[in-house]
C-alpha atoms as a PDB file:
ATOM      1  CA  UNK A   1      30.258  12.530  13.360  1.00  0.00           C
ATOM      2  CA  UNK A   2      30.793  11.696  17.037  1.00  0.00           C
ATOM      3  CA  UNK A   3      27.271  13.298  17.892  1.00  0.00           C
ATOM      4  CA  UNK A   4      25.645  10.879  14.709  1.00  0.00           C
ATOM      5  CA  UNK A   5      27.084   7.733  15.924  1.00  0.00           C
ATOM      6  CA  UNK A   6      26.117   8.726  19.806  1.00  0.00           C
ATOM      7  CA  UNK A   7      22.237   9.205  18.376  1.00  0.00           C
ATOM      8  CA  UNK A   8      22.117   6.230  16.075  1.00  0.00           C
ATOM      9  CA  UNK A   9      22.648   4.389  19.294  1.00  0.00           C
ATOM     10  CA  UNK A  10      20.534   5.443  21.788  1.00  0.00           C
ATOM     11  CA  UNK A  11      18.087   4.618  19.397  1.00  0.00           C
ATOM     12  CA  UNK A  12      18.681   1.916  18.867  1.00  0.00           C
ATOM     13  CA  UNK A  13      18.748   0.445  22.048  1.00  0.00           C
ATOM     14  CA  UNK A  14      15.665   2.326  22.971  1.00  0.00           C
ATOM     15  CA  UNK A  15      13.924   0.130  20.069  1.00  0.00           C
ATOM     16  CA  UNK A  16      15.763  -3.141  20.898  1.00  0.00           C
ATOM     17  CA  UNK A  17      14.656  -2.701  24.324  1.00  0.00           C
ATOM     18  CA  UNK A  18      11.001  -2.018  23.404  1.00  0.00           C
ATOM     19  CA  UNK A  19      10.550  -5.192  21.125  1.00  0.00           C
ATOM     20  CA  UNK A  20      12.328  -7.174  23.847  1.00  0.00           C
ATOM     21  CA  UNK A  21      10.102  -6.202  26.657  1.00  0.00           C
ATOM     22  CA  UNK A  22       7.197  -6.847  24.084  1.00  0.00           C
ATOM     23  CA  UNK A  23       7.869  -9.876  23.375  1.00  0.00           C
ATOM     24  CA  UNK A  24       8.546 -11.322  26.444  1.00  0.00           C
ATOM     25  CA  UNK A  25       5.087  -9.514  28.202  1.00  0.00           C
ATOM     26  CA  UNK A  26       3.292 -10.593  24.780  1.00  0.00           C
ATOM     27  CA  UNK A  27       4.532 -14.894  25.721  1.00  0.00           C
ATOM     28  CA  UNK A  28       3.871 -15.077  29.583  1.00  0.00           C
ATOM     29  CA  UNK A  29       1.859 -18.409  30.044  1.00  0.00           C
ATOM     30  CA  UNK A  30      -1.807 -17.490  31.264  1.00  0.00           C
ATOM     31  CA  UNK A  31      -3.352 -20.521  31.203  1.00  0.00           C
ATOM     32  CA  UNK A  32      -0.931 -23.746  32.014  1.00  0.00           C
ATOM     33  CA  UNK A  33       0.959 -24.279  34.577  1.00  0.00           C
ATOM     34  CA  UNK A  34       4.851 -25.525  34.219  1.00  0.00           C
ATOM     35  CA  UNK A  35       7.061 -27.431  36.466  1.00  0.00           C
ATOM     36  CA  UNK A  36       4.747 -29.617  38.125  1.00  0.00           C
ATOM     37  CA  UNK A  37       2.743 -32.738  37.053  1.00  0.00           C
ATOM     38  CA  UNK A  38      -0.778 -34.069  38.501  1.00  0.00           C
ATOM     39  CA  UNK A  39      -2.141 -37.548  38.299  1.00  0.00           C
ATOM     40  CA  UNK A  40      -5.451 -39.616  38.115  1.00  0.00           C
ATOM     41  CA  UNK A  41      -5.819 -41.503  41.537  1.00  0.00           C
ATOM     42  CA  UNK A  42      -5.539 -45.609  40.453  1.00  0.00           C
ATOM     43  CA  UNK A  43      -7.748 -47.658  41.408  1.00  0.00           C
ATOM     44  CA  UNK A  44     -11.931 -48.673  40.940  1.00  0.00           C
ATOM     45  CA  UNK A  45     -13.011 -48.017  44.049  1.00  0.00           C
ATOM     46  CA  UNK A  46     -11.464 -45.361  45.365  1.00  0.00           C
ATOM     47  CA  UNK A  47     -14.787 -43.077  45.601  1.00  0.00           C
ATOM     48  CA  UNK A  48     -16.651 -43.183  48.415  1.00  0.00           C
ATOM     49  CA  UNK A  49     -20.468 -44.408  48.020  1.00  0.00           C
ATOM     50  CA  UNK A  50     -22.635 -41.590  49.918  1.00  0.00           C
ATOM     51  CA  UNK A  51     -25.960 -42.806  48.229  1.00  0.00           C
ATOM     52  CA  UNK A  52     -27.102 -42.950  51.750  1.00  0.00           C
ATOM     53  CA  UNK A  53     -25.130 -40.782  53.720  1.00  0.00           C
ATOM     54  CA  UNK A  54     -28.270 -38.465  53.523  1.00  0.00           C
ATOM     55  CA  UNK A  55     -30.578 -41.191  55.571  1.00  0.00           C
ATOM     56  CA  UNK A  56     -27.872 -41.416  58.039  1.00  0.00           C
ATOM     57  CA  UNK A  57     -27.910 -37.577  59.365  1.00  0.00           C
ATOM     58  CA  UNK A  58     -25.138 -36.190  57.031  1.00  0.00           C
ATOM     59  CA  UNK A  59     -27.108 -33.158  54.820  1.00  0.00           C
ATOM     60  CA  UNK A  60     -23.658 -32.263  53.497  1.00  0.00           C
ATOM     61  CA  UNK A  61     -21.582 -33.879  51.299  1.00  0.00           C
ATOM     62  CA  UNK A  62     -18.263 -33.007  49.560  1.00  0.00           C
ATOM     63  CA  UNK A  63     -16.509 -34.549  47.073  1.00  0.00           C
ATOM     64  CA  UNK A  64     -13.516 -33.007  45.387  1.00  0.00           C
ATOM     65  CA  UNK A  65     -11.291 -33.295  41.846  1.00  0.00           C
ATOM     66  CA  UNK A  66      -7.778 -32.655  41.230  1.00  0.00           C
ATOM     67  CA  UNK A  67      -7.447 -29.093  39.194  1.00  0.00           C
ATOM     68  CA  UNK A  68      -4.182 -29.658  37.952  1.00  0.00           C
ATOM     69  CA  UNK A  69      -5.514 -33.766  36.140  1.00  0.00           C
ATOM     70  CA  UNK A  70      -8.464 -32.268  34.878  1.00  0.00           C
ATOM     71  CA  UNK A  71      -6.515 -29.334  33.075  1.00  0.00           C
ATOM     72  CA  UNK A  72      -3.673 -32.007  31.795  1.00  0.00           C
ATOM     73  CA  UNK A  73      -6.205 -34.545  30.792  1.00  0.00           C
ATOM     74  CA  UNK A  74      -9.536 -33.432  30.142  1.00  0.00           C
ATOM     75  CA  UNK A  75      -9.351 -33.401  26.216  1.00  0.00           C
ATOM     76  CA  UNK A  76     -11.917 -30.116  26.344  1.00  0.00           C
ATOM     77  CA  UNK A  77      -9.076 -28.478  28.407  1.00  0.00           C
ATOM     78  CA  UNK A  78      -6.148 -29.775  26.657  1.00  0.00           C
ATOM     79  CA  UNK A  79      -7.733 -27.922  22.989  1.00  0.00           C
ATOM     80  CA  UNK A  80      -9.263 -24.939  24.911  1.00  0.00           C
ATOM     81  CA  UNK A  81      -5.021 -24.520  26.037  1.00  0.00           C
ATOM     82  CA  UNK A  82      -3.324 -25.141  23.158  1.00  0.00           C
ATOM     83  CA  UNK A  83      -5.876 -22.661  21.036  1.00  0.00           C
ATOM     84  CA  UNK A  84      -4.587 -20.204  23.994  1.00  0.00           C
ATOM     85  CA  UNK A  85      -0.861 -21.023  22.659  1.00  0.00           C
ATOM     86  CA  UNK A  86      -1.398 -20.715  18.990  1.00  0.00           C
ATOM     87  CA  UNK A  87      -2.897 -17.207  19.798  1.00  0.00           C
ATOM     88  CA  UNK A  88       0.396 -16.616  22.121  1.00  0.00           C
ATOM     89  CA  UNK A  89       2.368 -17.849  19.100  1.00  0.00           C
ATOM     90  CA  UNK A  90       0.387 -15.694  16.538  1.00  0.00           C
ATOM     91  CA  UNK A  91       1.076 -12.790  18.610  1.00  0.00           C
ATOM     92  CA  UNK A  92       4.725 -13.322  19.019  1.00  0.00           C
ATOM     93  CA  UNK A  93       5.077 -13.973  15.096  1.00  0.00           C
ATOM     94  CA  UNK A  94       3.538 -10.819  14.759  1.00  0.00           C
ATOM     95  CA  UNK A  95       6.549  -9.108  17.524  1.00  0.00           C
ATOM     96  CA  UNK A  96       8.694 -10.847  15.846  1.00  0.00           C
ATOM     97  CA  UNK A  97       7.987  -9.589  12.164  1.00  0.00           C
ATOM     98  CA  UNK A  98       8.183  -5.803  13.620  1.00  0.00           C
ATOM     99  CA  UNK A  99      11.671  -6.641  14.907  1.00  0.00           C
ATOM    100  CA  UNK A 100      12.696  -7.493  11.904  1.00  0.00           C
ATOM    101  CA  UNK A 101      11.600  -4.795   9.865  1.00  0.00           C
ATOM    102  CA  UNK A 102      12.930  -2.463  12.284  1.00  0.00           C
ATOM    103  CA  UNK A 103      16.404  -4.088  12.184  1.00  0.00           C
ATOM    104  CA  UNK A 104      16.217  -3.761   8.274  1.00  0.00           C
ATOM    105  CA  UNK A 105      16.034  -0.597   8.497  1.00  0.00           C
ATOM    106  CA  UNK A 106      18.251   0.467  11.541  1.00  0.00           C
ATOM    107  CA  UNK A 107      20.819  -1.960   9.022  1.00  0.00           C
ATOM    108  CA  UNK A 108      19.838   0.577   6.266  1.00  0.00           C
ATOM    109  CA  UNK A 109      20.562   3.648   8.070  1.00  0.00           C
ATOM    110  CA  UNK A 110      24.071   2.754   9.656  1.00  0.00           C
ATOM    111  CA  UNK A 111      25.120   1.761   6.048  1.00  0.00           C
ATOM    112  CA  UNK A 112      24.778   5.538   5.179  1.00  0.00           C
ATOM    113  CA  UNK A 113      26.893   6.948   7.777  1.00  0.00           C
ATOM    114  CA  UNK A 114      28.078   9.409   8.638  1.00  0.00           C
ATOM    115  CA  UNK A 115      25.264  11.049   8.379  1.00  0.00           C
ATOM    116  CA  UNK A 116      24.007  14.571   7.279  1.00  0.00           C
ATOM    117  CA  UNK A 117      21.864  16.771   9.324  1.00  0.00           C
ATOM    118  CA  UNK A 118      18.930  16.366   7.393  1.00  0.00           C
ATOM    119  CA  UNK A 119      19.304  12.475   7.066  1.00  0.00           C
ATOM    120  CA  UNK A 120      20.166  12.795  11.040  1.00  0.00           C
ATOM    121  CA  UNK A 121      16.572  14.128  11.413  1.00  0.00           C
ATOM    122  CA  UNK A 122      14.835  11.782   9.335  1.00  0.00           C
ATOM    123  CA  UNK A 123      16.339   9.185  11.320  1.00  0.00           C
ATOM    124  CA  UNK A 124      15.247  10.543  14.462  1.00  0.00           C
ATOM    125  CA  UNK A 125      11.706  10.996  12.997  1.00  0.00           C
ATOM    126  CA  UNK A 126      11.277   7.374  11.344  1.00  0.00           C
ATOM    127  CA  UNK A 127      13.031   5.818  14.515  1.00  0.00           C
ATOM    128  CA  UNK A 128      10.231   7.332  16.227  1.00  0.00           C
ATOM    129  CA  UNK A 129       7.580   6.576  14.413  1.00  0.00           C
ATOM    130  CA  UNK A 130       8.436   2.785  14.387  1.00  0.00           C
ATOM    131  CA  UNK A 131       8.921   2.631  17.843  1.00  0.00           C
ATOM    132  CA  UNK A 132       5.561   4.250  18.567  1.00  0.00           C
ATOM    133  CA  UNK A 133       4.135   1.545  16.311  1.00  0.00           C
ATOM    134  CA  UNK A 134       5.992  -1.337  18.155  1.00  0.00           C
ATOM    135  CA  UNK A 135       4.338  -0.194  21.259  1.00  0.00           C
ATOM    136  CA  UNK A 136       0.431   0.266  19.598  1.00  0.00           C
ATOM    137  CA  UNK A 137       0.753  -2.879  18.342  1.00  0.00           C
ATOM    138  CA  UNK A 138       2.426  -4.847  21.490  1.00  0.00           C
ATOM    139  CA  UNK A 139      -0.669  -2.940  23.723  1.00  0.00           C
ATOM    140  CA  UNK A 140      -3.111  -4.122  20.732  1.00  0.00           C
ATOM    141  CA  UNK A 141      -1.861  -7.638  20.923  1.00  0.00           C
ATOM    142  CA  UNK A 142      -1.827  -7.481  24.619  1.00  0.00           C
ATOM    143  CA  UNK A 143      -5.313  -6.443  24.947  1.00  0.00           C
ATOM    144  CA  UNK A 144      -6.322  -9.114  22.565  1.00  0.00           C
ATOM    145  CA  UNK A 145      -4.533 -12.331  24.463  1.00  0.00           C
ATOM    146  CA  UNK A 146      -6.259 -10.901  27.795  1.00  0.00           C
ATOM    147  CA  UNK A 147      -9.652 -10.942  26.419  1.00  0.00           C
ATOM    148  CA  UNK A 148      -8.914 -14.540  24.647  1.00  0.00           C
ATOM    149  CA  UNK A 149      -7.787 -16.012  27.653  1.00  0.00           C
ATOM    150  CA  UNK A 150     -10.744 -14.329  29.536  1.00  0.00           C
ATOM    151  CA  UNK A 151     -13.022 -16.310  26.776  1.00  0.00           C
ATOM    152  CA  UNK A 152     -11.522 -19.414  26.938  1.00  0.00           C
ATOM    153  CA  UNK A 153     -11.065 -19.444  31.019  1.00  0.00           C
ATOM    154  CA  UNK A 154     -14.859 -18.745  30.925  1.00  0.00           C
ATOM    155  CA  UNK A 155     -15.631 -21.527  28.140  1.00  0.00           C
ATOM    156  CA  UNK A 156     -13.405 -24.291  30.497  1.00  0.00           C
ATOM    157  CA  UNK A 157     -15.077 -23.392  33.876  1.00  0.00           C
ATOM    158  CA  UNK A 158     -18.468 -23.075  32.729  1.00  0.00           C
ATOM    159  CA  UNK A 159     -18.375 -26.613  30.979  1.00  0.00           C
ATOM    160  CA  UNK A 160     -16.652 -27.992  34.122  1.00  0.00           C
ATOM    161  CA  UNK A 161     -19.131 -26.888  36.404  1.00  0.00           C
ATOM    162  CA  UNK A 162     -21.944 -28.377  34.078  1.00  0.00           C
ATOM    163  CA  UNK A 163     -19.929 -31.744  34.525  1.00  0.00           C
ATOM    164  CA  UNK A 164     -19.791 -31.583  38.111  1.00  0.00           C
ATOM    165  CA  UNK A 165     -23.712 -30.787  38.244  1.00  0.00           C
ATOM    166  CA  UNK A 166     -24.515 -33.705  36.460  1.00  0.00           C
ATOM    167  CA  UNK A 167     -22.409 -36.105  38.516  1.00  0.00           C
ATOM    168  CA  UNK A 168     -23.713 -34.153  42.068  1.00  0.00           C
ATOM    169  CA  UNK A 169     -27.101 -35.123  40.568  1.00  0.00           C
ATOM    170  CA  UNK A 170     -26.384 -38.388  39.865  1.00  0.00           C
ATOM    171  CA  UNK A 171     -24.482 -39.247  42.866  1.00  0.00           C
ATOM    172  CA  UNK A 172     -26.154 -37.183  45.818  1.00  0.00           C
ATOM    173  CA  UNK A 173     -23.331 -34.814  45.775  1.00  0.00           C
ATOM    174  CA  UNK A 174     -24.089 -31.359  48.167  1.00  0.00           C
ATOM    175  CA  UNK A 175     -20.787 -29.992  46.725  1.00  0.00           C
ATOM    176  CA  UNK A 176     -18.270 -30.614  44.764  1.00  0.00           C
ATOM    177  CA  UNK A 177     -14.854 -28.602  45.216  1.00  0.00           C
ATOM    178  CA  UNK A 178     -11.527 -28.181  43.071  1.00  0.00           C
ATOM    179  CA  UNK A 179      -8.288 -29.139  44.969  1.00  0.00           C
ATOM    180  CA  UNK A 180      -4.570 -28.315  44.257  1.00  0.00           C
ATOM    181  CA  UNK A 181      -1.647 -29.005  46.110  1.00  0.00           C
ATOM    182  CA  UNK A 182      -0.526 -26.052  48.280  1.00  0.00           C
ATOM    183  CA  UNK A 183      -4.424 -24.302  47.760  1.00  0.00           C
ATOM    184  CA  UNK A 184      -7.121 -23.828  50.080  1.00  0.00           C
ATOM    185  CA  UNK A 185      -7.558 -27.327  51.135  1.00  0.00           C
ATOM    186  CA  UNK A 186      -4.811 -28.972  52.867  1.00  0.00           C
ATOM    187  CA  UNK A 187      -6.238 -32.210  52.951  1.00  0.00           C
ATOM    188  CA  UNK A 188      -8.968 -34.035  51.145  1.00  0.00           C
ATOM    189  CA  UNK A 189      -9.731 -37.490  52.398  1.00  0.00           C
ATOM    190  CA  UNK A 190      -8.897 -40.062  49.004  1.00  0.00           C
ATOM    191  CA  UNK A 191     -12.027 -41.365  48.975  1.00  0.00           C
ATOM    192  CA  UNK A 192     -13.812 -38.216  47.780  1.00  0.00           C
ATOM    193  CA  UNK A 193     -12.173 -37.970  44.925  1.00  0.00           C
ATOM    194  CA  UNK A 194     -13.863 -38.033  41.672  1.00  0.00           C
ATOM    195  CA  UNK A 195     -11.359 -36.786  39.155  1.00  0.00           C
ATOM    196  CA  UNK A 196     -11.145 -40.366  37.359  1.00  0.00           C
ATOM    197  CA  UNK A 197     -15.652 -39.566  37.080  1.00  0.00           C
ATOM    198  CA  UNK A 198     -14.800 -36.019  35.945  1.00  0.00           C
ATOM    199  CA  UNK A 199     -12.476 -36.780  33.544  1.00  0.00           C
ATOM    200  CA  UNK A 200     -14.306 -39.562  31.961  1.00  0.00           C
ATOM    201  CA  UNK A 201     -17.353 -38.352  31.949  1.00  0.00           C
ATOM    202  CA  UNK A 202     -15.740 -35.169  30.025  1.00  0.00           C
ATOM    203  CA  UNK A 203     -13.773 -37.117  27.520  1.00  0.00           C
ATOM    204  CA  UNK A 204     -16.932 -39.181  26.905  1.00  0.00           C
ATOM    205  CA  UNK A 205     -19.079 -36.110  25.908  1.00  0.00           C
ATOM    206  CA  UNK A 206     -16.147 -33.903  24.520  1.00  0.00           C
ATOM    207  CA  UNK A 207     -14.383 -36.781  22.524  1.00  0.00           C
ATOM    208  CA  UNK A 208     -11.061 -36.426  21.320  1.00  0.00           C
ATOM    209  CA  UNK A 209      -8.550 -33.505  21.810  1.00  0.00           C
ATOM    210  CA  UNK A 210      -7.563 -32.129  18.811  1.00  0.00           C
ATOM    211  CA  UNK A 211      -3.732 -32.092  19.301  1.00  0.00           C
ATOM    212  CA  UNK A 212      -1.479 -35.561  19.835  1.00  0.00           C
ATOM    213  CA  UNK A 213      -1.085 -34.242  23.429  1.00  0.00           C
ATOM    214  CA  UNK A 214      -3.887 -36.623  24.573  1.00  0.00           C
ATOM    215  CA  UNK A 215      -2.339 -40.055  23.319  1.00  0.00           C
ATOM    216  CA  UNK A 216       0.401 -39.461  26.297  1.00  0.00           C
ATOM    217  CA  UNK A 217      -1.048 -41.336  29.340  1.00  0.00           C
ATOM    218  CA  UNK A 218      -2.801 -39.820  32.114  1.00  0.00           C
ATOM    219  CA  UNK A 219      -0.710 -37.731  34.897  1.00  0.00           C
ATOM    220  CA  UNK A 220      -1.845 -38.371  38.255  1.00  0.00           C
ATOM    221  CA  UNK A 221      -1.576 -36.270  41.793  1.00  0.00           C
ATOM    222  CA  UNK A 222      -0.882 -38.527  45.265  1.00  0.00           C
ATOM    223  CA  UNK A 223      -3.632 -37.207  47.772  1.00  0.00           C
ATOM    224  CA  UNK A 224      -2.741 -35.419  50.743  1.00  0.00           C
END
């Protein structure tokens, strides 16, 4: 009886831990950042005009955007993220469902004890087999997320570099660079930032998110 009871659980953590470690691997944020907010620069004229900076011997010029605004309120971004969540959420249902079954039926087995040798091995078998199917399905769901957020990274960037085109070639822009606090740029002088443009010009063409989110007002990062 002793040797039964020792069994039942060592499975049963072994399963516990599986769909734990599943579940938390399966809800890891991949595409928005906690903990930290960014803003929209105030102010009209806070980007510099370089319409002529070309006639006056300066071939290259930068102008920057705040990553962190643009992701929080660019309506495009704000949809392509939360579609990244429901999938998250989807998948985690999904966990969650398995756990549950799998608790049914460890519940089911400890009613019956103690248990017989041939119920013992059944137990061992099924216990088995269910957590080999936790662990198909948590790799499954894994592999799925990765390739969704690899889809919907690609969709974000390649519609915010078409943005940024279009203002360069309005504006006389050379290049036009993301910046984030704590990234590659230290410092980017005020005046060269066009997040405000970059947002509005994306909201304009995009139109509204999809989610409430957007009706909150727009978060905005102090220049360094």
């Amino acid at each position: 009886m002793n040797s039964n009871a020792k069994n039942l659980a060592i499975i049963s953590l072994i399963i516990n831990a599986v769909l734990v470690i599943a579940v938390i691997i399966l809800f890891v944020n991949v595409s928005k950042k906690g903990g930290h907010e960014a803003v929209i620069p105030s102010g009209t004229d806070s980007t510099l005009d370089v319409t002529k900076m070309h006639e006056k011997g300066q071939p290259g010029v930068m102008v920057f955007y705040h990553a962190d605004s643009v992701t929080l309120n660019a309506n495009l971004m704000i949809d392509l993220q939360n579609e990244l969540m429901g999938k998250q959420m989807a998948a985690e249902e999904k966990m969650t469902k398995k756990q549950n079954e799998m608790r049914r039926w460890e519940e089911k087995w400890q009613a019956k004890q103690p248990l017989m040798s041939h119920e013992q091995e059944q137990y061992m078998r099924e216990g088995q087999q269910l957590q080999a199917e936790a662990m198909e399905m948590q790799q499954l769901l894994e592999q799925e997320l990765f390739q969704e957020q690899n889809r919907l990274t690609l969709t974000g960037i390649t519609r915010v570099t078409n943005y940024c085109s279009q203002l360069a070639s309005a504006n006389g822009y050379d290049y036009v660079t993301s910046y984030s606090p704590g990234g590659q740029f230290m410092f980017c002088n005020p005046k060269m930032d066009i997040t405000a443009e970059l947002i509005k010009m994306m909201n304009d063409d995009y139109g509204p998110a999809l989610s409430d989110s957007s009706a909150a007002a727009p978060v905005t990062v102090p220049a360094q």
